[in-house]
Protein backbone atom coordinates (compact mmCIF):
# COMPACT_ATOMS: atom_id res chain seq x y z
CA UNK A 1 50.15 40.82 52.34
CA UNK A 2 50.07 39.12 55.74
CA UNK A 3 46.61 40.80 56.39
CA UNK A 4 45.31 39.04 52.96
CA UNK A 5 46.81 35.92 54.03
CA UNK A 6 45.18 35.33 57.55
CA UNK A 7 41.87 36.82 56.27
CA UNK A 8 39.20 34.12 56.65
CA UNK A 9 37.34 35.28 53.47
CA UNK A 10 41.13 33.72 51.84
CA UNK A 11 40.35 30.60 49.48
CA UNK A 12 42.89 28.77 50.74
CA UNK A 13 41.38 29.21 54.73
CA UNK A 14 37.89 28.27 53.36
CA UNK A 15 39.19 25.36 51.60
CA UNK A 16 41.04 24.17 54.70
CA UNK A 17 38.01 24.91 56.66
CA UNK A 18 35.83 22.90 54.32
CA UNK A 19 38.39 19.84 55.07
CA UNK A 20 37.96 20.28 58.52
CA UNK A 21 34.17 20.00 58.77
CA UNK A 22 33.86 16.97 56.60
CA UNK A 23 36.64 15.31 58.31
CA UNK A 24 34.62 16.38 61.79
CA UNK A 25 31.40 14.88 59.92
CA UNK A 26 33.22 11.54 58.53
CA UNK A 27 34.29 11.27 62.31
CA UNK A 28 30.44 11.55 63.90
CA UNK A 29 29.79 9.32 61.05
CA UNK A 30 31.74 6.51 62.19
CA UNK A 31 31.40 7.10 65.96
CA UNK A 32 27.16 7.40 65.81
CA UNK A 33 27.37 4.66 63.72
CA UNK A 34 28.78 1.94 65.44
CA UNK A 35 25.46 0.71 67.46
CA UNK A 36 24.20 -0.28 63.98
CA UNK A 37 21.11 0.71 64.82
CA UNK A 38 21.38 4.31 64.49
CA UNK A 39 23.33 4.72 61.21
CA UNK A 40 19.56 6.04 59.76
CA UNK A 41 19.48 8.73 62.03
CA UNK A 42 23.10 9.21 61.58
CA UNK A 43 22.98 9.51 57.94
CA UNK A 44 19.43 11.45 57.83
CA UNK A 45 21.66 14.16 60.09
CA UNK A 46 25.37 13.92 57.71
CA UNK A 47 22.91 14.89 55.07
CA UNK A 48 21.07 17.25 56.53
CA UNK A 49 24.63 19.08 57.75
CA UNK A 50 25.47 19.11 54.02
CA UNK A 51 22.67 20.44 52.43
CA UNK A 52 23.36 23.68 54.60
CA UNK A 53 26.85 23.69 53.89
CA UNK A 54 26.04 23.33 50.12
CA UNK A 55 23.55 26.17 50.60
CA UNK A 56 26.15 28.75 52.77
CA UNK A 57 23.57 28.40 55.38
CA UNK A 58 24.21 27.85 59.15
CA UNK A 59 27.39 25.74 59.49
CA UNK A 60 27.87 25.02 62.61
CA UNK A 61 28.48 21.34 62.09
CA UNK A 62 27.89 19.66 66.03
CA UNK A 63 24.69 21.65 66.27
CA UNK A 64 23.11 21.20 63.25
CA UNK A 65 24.05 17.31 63.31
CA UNK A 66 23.17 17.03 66.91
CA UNK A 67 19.58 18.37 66.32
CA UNK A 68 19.07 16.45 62.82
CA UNK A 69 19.43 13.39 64.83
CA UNK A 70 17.30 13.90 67.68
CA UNK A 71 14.23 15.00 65.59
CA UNK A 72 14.09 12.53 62.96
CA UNK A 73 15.54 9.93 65.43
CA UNK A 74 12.60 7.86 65.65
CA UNK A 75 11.63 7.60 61.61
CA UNK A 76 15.02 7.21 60.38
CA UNK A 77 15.58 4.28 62.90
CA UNK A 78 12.32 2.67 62.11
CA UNK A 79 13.05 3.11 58.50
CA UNK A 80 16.59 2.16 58.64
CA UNK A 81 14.52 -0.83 60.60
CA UNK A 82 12.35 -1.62 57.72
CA UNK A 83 15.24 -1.43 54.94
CA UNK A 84 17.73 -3.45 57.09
CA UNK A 85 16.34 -7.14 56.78
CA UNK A 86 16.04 -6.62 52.85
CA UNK A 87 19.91 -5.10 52.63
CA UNK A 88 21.03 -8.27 54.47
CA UNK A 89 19.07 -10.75 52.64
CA UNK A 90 19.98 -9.36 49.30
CA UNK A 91 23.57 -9.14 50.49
CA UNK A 92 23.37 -12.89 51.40
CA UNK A 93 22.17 -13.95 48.00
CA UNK A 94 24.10 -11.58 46.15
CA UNK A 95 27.24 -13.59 48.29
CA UNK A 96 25.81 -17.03 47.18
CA UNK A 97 25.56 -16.54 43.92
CA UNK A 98 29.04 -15.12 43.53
CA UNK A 99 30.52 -18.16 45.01
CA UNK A 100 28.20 -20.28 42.95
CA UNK A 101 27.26 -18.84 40.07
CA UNK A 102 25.22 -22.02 38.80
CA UNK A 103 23.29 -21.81 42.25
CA UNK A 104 20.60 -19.86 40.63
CA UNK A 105 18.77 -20.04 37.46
CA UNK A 106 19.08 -16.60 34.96
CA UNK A 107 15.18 -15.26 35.92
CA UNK A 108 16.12 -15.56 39.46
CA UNK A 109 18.90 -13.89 38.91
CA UNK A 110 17.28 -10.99 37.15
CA UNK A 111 14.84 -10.65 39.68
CA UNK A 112 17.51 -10.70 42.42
CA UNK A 113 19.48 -7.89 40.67
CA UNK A 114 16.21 -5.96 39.95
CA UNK A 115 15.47 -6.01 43.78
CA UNK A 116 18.66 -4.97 45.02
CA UNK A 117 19.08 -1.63 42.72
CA UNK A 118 15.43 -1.05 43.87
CA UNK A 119 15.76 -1.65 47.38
CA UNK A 120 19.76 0.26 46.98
CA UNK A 121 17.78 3.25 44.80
CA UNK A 122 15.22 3.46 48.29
CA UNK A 123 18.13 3.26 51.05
CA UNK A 124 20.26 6.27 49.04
CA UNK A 125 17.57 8.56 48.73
CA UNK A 126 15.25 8.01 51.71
CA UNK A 127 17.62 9.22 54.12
CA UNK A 128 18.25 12.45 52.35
CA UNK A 129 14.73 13.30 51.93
CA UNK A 130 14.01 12.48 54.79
CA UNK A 131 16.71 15.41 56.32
CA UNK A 132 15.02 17.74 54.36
CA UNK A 133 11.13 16.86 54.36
CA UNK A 134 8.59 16.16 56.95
CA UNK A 135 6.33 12.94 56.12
CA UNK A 136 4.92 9.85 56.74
CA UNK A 137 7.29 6.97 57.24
CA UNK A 138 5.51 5.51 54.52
CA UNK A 139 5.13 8.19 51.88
CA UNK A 140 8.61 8.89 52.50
CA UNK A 141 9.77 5.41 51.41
CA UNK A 142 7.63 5.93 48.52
CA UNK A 143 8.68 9.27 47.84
CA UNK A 144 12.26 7.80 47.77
CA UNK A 145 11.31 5.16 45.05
CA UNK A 146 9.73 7.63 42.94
CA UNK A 147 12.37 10.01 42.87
CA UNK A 148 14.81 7.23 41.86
CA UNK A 149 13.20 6.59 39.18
CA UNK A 150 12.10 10.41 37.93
CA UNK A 151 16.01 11.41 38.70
CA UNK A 152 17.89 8.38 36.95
CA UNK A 153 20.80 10.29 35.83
CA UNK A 154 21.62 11.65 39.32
CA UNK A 155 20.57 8.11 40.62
CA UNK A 156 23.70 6.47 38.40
CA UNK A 157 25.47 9.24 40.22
CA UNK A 158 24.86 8.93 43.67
CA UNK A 159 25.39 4.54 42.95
CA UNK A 160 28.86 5.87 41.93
CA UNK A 161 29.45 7.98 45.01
CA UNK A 162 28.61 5.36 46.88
CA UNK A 163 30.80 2.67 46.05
CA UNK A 164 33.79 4.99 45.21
CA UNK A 165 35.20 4.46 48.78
CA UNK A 166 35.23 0.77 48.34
CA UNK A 167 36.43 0.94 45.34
CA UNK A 168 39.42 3.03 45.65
CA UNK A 169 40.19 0.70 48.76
CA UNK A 170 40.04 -2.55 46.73
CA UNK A 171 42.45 -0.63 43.94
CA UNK A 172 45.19 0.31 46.94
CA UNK A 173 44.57 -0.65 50.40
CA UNK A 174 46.34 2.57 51.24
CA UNK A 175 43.92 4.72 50.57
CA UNK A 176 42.31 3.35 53.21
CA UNK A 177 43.17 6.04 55.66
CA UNK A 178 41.26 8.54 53.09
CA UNK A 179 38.38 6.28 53.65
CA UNK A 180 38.95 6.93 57.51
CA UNK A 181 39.09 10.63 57.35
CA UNK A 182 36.65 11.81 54.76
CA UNK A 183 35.35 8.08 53.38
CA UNK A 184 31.54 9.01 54.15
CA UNK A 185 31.75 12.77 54.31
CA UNK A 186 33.39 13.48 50.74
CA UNK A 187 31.07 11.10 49.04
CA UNK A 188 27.98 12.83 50.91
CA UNK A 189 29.28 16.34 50.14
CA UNK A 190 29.75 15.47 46.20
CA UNK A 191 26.34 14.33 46.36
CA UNK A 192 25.14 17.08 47.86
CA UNK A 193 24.94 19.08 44.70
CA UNK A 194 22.93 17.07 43.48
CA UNK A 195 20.50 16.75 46.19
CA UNK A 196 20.29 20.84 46.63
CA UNK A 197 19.35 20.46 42.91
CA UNK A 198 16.54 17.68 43.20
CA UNK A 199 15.15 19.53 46.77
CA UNK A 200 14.87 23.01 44.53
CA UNK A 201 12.30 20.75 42.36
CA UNK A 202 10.56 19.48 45.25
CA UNK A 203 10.50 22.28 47.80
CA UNK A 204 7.17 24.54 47.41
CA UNK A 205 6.91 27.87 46.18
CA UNK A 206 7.78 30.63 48.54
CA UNK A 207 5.01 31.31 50.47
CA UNK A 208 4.84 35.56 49.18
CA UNK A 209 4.21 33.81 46.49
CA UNK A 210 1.46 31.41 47.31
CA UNK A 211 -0.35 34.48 49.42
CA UNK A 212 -0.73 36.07 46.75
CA UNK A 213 -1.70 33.52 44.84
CA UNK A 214 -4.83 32.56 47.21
CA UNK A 215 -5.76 36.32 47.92
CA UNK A 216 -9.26 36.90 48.25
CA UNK A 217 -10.98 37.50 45.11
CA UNK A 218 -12.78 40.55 46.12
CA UNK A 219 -9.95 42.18 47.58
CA UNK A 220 -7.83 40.96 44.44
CA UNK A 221 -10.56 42.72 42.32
CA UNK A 222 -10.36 45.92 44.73
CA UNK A 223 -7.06 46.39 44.07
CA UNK A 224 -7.46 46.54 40.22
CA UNK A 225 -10.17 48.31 40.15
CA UNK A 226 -7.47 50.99 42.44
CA UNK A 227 -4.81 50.90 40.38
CA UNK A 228 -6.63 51.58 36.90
CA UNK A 229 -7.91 54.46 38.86
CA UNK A 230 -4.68 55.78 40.06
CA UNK A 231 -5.51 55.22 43.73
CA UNK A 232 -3.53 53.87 46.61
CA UNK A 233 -3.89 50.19 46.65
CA UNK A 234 -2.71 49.51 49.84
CA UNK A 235 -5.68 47.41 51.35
CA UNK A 236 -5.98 45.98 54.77
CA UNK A 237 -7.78 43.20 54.46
């Protein structure tokens, strides 16, 4: 009994451990966060943490954030760069208008609300692909855009995810020490299934696969030719 209980395979440990990471994530969150500047890198790494955790890959959560965020240091920053200056405009007229609502006539206001879930659809998904693939700063913003749009139900998902800490916040202010602990990590890790579902799409075939695909067309014929024959087909080539 006491043997089943302490036994690490035990749901109940690897729920608790589970807790533990994303609560050790949320944490590296906040505290890599706070020079502004870096919360690309720092979300390119969260991500790239829970895609192995999703996976039961390596887990070791320090590691595998600490070397996310030193290699794609440099692109997420100058992306994060690139996306900033749009986030705060938006966020400026989005504040205008909701103290004035007569500030701005309706096509502006379509247009302004058309930019925003564009520019919101780019910032959720550029950082995750970015974890995940290497690219061009460029194609990756692109990239980001088009798998918005190609993934719309999961898109609607991930908008949900995102705003579910603020809005649980605004319902009680308590639960803002859940936001503290696991406000950034939770959301990220819920997402996550989705993500490992939309990278499956994306990643390319094994490469056994694409070997054998691009063998040699005499040798491919060789081996035919073997095995109707009954011979060995193993060919060095």
């Amino acid at each position: 009994m006491l043997e089943r209980m302490f036994n690490y395979e035990n749901p109940v440990w690897q729920f608790m451990g589970r807790v533990a990471d994303l609560m050790i994530l949320n944490a590296l969150v906040i505290i890599f966060s706070l020079p502004v500047f870096t919360i690309g890198a720092t979300w390119t790494a969260l991500y790239y943490c829970m895609i192995k955790i999703i996976r039961k890959e390596d887990t070791y959560i320090w590691r595998n954030f600490w070397t996310s965020f030193k290699s794609n240091f440099k692109q997420a920053t100058k992306i994060w760069l690139i996306v900033l200056p749009f986030i705060l405009i938006l966020s400026m007229d989005i504040l205008m208008w909701y103290n004035d609502p007569t500030l701005l006539p309706k096509p502006l206001k379509i247009t302004t609300i058309v930019v925003v879930l564009i520019v919101m659809a780019i910032t959720i998904y550029v950082f995750p692909i970015l974890s995940h693939f290497d690219n061009t700063t460029g194609n990756t913003l692109k990239n980001a855009f088009l798998v918005s749009v190609i993934n719309l139900p999961y898109t609607i998902y991930f908008f949900f995810l995102l705003f579910l800490p603020i809005l649980i916040v605004w319902y009680d202010i308590r639960f803002i020490m859940l936001d503290i602990l696991m406000g950034f990590s939770l959301p990220a890790f819920l997402a996550s299934f989705g993500w490992n579902r939309i990278f499956k799409k994306l990643e390319p075939a094994p490469a056994e696969e694409t070997v054998e695909e691009n063998e040699d067309s005499i040798v491919k014929e060789a081996r035919e030719e073997m095995e109707a024959t009954g011979l060995d087909t193993d060919i060095t080539e």
